[in-house]
PDB file of N, CA and C in Angstrom:
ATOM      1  N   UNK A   1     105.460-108.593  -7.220  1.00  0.00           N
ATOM      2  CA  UNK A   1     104.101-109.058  -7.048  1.00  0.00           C
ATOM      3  C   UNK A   1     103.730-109.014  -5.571  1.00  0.00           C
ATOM      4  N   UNK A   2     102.335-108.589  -5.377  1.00  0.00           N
ATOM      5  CA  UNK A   2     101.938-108.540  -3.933  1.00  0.00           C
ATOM      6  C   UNK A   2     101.598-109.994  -3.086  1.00  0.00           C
ATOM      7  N   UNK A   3     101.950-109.922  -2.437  1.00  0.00           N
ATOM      8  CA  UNK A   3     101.848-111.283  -0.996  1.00  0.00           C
ATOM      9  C   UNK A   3     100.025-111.332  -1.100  1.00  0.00           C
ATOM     10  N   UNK A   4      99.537-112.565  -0.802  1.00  0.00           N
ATOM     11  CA  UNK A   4      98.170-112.460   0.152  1.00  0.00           C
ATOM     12  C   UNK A   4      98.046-111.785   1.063  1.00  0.00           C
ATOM     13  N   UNK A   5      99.140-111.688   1.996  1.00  0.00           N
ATOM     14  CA  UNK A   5      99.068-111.479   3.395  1.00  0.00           C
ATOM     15  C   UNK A   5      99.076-109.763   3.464  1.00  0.00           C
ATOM     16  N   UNK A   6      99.935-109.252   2.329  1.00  0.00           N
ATOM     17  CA  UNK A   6      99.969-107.789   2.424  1.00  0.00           C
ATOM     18  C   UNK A   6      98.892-107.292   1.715  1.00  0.00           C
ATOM     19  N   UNK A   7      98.316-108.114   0.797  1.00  0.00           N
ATOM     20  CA  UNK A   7      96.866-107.681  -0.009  1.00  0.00           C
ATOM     21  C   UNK A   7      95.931-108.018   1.565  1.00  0.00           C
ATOM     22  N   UNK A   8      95.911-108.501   1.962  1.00  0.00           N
ATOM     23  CA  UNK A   8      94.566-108.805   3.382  1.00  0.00           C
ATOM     24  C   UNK A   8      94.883-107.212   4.321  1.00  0.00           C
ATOM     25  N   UNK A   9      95.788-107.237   4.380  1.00  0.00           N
ATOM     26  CA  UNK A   9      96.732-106.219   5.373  1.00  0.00           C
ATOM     27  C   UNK A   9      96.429-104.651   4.534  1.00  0.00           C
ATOM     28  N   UNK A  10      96.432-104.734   3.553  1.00  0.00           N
ATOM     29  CA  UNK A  10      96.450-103.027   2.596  1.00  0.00           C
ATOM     30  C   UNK A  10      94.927-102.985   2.881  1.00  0.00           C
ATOM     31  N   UNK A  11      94.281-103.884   2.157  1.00  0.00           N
ATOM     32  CA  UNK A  11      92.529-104.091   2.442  1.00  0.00           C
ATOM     33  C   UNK A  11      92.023-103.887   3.588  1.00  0.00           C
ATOM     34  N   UNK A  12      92.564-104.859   5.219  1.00  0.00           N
ATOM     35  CA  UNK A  12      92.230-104.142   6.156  1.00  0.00           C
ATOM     36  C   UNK A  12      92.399-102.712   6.596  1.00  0.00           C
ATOM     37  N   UNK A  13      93.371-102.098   6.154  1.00  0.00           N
ATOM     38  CA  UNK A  13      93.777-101.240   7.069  1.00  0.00           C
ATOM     39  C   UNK A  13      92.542 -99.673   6.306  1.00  0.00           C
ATOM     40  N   UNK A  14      91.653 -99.811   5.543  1.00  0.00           N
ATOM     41  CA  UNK A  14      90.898 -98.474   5.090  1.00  0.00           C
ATOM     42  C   UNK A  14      89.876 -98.820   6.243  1.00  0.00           C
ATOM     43  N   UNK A  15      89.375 -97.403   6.374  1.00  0.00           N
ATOM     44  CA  UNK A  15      88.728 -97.154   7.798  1.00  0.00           C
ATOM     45  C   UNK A  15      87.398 -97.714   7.873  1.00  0.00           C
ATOM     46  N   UNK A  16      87.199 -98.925   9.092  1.00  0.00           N
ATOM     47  CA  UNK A  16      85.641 -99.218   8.688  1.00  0.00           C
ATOM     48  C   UNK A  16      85.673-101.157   8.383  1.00  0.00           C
ATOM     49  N   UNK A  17      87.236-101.266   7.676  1.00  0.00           N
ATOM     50  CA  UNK A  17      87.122-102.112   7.048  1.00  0.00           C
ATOM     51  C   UNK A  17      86.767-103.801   7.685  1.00  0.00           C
ATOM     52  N   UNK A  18      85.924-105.120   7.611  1.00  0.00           N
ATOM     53  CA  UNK A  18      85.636-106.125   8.165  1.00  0.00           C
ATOM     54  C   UNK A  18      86.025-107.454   7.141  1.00  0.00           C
ATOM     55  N   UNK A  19      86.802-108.364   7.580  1.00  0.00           N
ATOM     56  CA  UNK A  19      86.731-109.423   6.567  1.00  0.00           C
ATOM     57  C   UNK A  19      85.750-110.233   7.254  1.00  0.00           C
ATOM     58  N   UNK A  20      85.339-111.469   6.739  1.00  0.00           N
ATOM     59  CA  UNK A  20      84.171-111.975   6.652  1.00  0.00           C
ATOM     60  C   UNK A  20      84.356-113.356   5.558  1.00  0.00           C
ATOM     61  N   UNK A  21      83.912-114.278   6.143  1.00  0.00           N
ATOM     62  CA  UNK A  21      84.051-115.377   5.071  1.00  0.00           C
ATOM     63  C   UNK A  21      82.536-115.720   5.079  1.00  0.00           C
ATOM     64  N   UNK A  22      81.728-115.367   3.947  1.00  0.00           N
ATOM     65  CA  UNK A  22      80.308-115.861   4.648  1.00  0.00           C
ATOM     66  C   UNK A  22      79.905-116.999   3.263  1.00  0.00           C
ATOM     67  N   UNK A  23      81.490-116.927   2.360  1.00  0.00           N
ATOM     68  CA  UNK A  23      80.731-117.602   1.259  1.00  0.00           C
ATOM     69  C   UNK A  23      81.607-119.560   1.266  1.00  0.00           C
ATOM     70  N   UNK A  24      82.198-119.535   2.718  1.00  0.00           N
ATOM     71  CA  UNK A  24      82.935-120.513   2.797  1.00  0.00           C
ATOM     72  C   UNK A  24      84.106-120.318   3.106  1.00  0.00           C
ATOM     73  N   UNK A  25      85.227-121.142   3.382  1.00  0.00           N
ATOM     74  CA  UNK A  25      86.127-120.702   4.026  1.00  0.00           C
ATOM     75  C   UNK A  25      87.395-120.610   2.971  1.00  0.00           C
ATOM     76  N   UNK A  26      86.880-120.647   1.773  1.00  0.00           N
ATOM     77  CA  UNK A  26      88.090-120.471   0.693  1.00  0.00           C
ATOM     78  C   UNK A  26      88.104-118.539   0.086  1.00  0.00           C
ATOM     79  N   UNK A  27      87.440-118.494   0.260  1.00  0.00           N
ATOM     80  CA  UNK A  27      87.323-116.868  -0.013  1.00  0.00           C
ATOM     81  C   UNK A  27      86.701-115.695   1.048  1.00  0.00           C
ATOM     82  N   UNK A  28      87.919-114.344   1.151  1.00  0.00           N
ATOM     83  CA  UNK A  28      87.953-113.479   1.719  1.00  0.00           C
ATOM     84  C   UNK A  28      87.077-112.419   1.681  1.00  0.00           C
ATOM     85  N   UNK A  29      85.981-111.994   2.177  1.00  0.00           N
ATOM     86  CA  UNK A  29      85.063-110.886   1.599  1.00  0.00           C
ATOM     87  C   UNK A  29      85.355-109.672   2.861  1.00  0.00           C
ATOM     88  N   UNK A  30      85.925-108.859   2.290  1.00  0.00           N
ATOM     89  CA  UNK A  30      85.893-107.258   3.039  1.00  0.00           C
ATOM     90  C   UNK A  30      84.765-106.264   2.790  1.00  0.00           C
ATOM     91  N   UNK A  31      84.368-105.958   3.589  1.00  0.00           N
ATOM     92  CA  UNK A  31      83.426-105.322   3.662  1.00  0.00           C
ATOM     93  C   UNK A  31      83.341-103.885   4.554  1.00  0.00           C
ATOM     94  N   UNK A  32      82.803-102.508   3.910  1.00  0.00           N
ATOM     95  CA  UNK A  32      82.851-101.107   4.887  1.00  0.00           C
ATOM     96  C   UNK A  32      80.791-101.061   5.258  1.00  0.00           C
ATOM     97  N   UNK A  33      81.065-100.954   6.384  1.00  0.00           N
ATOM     98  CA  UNK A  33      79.510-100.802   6.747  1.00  0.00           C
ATOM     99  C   UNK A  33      78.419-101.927   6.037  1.00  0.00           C
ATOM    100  N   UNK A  34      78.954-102.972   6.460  1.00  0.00           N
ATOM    101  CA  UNK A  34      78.229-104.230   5.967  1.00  0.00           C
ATOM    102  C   UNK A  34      78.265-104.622   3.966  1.00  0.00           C
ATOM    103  N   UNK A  35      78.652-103.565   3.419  1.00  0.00           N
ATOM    104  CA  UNK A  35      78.680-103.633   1.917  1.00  0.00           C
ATOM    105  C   UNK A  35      79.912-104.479   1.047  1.00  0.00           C
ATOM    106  N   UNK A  36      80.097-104.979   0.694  1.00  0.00           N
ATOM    107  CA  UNK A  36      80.869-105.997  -0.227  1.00  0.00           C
ATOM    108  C   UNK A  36      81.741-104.569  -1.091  1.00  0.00           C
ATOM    109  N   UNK A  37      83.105-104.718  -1.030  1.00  0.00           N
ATOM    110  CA  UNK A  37      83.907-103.784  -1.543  1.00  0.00           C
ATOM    111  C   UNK A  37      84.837-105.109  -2.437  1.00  0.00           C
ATOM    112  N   UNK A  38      85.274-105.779  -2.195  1.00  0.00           N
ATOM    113  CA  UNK A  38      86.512-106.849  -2.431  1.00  0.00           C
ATOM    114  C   UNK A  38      86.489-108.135  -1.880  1.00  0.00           C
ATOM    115  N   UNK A  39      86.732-109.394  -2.670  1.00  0.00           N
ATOM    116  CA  UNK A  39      86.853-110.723  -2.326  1.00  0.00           C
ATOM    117  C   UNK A  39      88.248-111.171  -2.705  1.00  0.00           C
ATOM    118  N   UNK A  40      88.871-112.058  -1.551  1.00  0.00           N
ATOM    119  CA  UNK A  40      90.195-112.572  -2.265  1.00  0.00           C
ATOM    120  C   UNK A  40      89.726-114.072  -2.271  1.00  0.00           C
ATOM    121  N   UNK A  41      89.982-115.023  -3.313  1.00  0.00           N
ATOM    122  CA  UNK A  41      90.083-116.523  -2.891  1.00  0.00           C
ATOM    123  C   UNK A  41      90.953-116.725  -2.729  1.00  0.00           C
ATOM    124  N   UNK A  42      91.289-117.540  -1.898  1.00  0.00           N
ATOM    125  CA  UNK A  42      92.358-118.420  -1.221  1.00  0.00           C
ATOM    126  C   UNK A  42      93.337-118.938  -2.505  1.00  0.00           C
ATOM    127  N   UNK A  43      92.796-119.276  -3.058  1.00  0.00           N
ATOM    128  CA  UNK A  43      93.500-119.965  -4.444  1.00  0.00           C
ATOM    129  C   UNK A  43      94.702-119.278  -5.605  1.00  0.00           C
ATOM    130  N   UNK A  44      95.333-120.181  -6.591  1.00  0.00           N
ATOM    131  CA  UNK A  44      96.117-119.274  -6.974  1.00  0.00           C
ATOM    132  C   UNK A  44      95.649-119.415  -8.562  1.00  0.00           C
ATOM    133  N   UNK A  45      96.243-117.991  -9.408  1.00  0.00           N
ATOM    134  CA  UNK A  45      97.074-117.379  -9.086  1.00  0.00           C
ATOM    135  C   UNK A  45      96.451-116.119  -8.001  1.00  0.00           C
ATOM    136  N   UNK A  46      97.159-115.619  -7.628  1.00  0.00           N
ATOM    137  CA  UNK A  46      96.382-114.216  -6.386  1.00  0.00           C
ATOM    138  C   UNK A  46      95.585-113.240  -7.341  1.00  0.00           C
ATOM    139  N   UNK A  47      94.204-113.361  -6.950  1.00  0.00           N
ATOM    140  CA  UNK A  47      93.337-112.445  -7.922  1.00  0.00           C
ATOM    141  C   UNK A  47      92.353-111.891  -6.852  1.00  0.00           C
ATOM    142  N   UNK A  48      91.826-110.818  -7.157  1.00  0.00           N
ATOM    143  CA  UNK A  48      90.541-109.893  -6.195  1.00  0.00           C
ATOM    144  C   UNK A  48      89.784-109.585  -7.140  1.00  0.00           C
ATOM    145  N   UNK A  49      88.246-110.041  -6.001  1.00  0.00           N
ATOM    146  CA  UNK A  49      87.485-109.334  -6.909  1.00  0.00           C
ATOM    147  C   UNK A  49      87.222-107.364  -6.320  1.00  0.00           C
ATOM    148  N   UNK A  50      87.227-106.977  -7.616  1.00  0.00           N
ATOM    149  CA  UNK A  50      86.374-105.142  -6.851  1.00  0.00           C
ATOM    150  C   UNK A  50      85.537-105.000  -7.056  1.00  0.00           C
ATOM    151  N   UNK A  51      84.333-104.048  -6.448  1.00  0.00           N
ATOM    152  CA  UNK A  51      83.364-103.580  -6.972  1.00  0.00           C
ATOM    153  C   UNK A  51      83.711-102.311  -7.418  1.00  0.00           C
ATOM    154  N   UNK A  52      82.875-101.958  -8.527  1.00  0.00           N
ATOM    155  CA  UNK A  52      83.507-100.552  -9.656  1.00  0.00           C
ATOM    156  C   UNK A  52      82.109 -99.985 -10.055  1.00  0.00           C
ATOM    157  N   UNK A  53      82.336 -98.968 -10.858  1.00  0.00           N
ATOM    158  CA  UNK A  53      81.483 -98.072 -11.400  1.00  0.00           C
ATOM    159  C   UNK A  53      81.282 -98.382 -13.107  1.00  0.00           C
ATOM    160  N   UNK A  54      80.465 -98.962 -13.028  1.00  0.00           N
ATOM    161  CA  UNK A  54      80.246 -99.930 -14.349  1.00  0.00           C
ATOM    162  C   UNK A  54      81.063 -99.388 -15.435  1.00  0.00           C
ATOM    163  N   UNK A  55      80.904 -97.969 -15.614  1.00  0.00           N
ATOM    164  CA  UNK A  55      81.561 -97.254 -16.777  1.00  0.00           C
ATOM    165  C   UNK A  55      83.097 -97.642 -16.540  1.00  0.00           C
ATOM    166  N   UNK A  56      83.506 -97.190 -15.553  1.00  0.00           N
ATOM    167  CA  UNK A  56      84.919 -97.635 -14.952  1.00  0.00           C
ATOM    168  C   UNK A  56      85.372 -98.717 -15.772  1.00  0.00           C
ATOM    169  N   UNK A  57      84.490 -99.570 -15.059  1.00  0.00           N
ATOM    170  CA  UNK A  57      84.907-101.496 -14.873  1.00  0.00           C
ATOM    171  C   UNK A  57      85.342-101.489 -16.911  1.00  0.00           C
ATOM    172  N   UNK A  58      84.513-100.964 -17.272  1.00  0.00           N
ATOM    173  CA  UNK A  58      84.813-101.222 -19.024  1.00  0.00           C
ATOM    174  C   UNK A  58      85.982-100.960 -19.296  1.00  0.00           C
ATOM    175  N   UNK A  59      86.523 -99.806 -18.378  1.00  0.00           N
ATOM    176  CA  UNK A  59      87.433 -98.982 -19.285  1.00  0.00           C
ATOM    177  C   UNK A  59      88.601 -99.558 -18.778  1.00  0.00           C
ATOM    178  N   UNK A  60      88.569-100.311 -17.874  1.00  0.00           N
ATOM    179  CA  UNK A  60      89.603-100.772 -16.808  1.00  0.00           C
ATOM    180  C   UNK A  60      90.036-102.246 -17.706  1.00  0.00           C
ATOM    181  N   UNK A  61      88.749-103.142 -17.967  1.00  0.00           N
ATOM    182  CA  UNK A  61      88.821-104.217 -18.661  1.00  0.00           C
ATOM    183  C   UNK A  61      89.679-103.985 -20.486  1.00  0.00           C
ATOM    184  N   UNK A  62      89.516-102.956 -20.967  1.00  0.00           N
ATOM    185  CA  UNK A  62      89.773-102.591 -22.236  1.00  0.00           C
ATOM    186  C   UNK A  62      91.332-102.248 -22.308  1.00  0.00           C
ATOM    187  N   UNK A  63      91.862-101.782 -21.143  1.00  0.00           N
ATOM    188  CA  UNK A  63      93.362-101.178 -21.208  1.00  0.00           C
ATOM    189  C   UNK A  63      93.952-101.876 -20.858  1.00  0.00           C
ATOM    190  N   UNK A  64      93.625-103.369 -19.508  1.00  0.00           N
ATOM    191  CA  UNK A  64      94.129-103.518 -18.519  1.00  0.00           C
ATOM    192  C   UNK A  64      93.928-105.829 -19.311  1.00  0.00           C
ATOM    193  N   UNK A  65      95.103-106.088 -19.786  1.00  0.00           N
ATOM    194  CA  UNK A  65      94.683-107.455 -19.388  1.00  0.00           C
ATOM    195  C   UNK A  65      94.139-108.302 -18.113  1.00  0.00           C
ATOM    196  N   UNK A  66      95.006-107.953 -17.197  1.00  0.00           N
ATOM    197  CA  UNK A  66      94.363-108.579 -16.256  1.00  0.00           C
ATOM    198  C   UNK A  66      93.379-108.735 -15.436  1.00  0.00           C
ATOM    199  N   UNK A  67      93.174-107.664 -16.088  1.00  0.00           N
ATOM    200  CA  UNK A  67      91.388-106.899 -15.027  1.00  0.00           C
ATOM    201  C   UNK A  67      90.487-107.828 -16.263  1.00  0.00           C
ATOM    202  N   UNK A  68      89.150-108.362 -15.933  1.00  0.00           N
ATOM    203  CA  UNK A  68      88.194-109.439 -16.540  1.00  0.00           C
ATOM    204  C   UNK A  68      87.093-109.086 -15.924  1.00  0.00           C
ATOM    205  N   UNK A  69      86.032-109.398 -16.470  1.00  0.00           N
ATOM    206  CA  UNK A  69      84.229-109.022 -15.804  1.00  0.00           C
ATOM    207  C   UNK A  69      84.522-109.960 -14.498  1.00  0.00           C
ATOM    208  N   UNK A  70      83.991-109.586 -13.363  1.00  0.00           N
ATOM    209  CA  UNK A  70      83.771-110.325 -11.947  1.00  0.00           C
ATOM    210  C   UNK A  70      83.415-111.838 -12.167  1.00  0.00           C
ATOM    211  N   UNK A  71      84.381-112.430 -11.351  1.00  0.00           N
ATOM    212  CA  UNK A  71      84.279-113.858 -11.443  1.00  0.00           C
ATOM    213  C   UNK A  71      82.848-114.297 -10.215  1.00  0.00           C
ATOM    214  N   UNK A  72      81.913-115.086 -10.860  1.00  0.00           N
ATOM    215  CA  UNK A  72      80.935-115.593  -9.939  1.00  0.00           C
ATOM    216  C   UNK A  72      80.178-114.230  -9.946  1.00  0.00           C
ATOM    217  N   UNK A  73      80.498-112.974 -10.017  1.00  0.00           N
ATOM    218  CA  UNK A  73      79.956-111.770  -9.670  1.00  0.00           C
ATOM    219  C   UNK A  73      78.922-111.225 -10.789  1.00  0.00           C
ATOM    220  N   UNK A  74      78.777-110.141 -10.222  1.00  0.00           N
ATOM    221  CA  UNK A  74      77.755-108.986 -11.794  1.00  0.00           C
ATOM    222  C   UNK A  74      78.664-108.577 -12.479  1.00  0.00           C
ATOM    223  N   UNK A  75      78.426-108.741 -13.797  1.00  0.00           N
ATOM    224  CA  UNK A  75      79.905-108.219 -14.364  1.00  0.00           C
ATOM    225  C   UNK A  75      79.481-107.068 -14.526  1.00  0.00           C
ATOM    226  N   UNK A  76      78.836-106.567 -14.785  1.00  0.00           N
ATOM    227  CA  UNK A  76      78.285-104.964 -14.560  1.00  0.00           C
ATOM    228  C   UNK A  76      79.310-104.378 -13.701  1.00  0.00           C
ATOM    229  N   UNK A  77      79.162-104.516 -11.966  1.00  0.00           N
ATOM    230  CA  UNK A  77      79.706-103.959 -11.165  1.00  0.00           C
ATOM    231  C   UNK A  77      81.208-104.541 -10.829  1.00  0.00           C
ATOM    232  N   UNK A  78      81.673-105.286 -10.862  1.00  0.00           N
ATOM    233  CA  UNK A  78      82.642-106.256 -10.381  1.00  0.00           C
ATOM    234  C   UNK A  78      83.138-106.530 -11.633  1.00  0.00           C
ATOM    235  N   UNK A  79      85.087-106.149 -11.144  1.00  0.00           N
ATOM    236  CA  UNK A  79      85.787-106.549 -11.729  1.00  0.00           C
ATOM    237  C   UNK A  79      87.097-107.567 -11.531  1.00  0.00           C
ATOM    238  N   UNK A  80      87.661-108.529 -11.677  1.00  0.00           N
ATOM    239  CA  UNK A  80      88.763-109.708 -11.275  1.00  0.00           C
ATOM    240  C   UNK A  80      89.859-109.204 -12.056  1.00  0.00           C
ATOM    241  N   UNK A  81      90.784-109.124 -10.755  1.00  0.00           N
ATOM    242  CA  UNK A  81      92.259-108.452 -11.132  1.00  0.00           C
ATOM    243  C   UNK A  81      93.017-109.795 -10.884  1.00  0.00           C
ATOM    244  N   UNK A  82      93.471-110.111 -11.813  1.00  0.00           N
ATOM    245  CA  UNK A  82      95.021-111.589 -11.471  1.00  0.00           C
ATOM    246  C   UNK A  82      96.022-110.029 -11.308  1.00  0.00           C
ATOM    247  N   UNK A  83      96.916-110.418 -10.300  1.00  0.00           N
ATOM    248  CA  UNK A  83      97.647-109.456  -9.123  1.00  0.00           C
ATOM    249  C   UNK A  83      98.813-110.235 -10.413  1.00  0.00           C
ATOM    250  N   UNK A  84      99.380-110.220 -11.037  1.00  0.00           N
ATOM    251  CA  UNK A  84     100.641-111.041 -11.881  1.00  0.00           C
ATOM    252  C   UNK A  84     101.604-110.060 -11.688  1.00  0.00           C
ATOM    253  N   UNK A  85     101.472-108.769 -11.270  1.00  0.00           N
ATOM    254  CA  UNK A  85     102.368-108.122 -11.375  1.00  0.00           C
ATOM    255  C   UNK A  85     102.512-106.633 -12.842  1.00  0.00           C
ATOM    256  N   UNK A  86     101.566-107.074 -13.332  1.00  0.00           N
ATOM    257  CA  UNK A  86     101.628-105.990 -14.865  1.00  0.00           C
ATOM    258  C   UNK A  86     100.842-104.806 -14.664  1.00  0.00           C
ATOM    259  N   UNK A  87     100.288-104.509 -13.433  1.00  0.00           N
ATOM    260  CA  UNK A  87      99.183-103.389 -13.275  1.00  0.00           C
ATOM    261  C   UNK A  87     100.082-102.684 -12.027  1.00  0.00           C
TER     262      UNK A  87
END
């Protein structure tokens, strides 16, 4: 299973990339050119949110237990991965 610290660290390192806490200081928002790509909360178990390609996000949710419609998010675009280790 992945660390927080190496999920913050894999996330920073794509080109462009900014974290940002603008929704409080319990959750991580990365962002490329001001746009919302991924949120981590602080909290457990270790889950991210993504933004996806709606068609995607379905097909991802249908195969994938741990992937779920975006927490707090559009479930349209955004999908919540619990990191448990099975993906």
């Amino acid at each position: 299973m992945m660390e927080r610290s190496a999920l913050h660290a894999y996330l920073l390192a794509k080109p462009g990339t900014t974290e940002e806490r603008p929704f409080g200081p319990e959750t991580a928002v990365f962002k490329v050119m001001g746009k919302m790509f991924a949120l981590v909360p602080d909290d457990s178990p270790l889950r991210i949110n993504l933004k996806c390609d709606p068609n995607d996000a379905l097909f991802l949710r249908d195969i994938y237990t741990a992937v779920q419609p975006g927490y707090h998010m559009n479930k349209r675009h955004w999908n919540t991965v619990t990191l448990d280790g099975s993906i």
